[in-house]
Protein backbone atom coordinates (compact mmCIF):
# COMPACT_ATOMS: atom_id res chain seq x y z
CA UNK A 1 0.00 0.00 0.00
CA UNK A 2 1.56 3.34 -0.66
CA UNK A 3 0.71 6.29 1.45
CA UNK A 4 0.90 9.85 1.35
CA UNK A 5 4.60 11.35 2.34
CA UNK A 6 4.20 13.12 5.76
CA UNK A 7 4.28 16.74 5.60
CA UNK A 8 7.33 18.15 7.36
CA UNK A 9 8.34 21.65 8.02
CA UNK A 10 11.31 22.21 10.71
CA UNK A 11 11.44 18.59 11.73
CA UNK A 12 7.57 19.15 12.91
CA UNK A 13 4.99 16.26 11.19
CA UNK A 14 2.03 19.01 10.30
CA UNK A 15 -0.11 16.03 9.64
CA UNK A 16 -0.04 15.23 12.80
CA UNK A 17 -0.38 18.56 14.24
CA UNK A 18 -3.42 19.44 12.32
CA UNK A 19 -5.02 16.28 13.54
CA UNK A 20 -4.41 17.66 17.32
CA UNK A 21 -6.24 21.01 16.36
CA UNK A 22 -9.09 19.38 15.01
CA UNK A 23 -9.37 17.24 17.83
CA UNK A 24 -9.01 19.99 20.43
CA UNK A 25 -11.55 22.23 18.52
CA UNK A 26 -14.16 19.66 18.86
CA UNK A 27 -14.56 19.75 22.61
CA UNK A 28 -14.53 23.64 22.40
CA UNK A 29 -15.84 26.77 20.97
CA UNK A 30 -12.16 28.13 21.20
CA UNK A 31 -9.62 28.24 18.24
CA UNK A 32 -6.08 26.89 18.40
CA UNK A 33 -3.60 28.60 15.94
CA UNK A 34 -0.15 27.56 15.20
CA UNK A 35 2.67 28.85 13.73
CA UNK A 36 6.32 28.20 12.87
CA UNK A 37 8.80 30.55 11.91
CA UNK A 38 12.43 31.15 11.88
CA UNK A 39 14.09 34.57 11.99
CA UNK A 40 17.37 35.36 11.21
CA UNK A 41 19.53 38.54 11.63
CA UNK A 42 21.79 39.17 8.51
CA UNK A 43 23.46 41.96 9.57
CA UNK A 44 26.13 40.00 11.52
CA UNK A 45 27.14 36.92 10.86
CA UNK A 46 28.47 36.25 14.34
CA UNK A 47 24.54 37.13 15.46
CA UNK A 48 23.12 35.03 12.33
CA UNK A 49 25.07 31.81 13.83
CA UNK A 50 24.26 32.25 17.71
CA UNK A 51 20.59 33.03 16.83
CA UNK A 52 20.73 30.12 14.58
CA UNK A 53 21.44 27.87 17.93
CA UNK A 54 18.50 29.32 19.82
CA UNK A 55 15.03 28.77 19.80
CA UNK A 56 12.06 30.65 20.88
CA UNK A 57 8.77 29.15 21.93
CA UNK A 58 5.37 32.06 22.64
CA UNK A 59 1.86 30.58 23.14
CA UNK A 60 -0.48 33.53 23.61
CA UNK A 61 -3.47 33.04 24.72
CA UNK A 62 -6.52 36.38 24.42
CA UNK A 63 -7.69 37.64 28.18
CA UNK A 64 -10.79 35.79 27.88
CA UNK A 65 -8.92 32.29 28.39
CA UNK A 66 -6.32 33.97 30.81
CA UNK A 67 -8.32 35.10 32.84
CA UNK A 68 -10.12 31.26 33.01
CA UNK A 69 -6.58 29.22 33.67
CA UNK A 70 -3.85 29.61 36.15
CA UNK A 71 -1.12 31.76 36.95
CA UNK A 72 1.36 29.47 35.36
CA UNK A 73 -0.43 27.73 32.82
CA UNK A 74 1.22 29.17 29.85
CA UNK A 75 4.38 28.30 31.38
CA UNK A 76 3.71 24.87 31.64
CA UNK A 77 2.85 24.78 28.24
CA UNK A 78 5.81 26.26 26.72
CA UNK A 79 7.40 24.20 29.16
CA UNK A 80 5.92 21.00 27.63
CA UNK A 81 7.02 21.98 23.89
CA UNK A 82 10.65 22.56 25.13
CA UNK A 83 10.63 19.60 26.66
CA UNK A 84 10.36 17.44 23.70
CA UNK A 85 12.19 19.54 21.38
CA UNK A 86 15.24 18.66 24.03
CA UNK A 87 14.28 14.88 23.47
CA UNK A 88 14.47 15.51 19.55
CA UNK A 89 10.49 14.91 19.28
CA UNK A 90 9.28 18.43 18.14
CA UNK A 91 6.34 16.95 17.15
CA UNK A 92 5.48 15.31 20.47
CA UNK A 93 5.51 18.35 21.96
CA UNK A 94 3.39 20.75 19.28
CA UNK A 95 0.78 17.93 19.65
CA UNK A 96 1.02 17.53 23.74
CA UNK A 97 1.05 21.66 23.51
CA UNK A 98 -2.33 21.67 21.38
CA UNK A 99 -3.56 19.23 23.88
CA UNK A 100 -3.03 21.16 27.16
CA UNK A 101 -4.88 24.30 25.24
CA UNK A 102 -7.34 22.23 23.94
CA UNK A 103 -8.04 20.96 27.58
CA UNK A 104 -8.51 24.56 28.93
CA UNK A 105 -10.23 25.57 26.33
CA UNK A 106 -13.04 22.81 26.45
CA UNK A 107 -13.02 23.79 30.32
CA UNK A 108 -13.56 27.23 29.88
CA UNK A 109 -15.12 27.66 26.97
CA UNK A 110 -17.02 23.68 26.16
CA UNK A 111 -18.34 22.82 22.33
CA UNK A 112 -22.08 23.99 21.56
CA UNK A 113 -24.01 22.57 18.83
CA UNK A 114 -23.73 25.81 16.84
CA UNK A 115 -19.99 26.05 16.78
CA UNK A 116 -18.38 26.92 13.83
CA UNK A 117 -14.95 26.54 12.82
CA UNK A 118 -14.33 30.13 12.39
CA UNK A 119 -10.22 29.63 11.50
CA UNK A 120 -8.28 27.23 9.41
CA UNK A 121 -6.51 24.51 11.69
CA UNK A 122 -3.50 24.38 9.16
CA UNK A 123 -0.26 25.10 10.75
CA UNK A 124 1.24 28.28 9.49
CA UNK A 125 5.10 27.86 8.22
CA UNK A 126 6.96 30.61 7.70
């Protein structure tokens, strides 16, 4: 059987992130938006190289699910991501990331029958 070739985009599977968002966005009327981007500073190529070494992880969330989960909740996600990217599973920990927001989203803000999927659940690559 042949199957489709994954897609990949900075050592991220975007199948199978896609499939988290659409599974978190059925327990809630929230949307989860992802994106992936590298930056890079040409001005110096000292700069260009230690930049190219770090990485940079921001979930934001709007203040109507801030003000609904705690304190350190965004920390624990980002925490989660870095996690994984340490392990070499980037992947592992977009999807467990999408998870913990779907699961305070569905808390906060649960699924209603006249839900629509207001955003695409594509992952943005830049």
């Amino acid at each position: 059987m042949v199957t489709a070739a994954k897609r990949i985009a900075h050592g991220i599977d975007l199948d199978a992130v896609e499939g988290a968002i659409r599974a978190a966005e059925q327990r809630t009327s929230g949307e989860i938006c992802v994106a992936i981007a590298r930056s890079w500073f040409w001005a110096d190529t000292r700069a260009a190289a230690e930049r190219a070494w770090r990485r940079k992880v921001v979930v934001l969330g709007d203040a109507g699910i801030h003000a609904k989960v705690a304190p350190d909740f965004w920390n624990r996600v980002v925490e989660r991501i870095t996690a994984d990217f340490r392990r070499g599973d980037p992947t592992a920990g977009m999807v467990a990331a999408v998870e913990l927001l779907g699961n305070a989203l569905a808390s906060a803000f649960p699924a209603s029958a006249a839900d629509v999927n207001e955003l695409p659940n594509s992952v943005t690559v830049e």
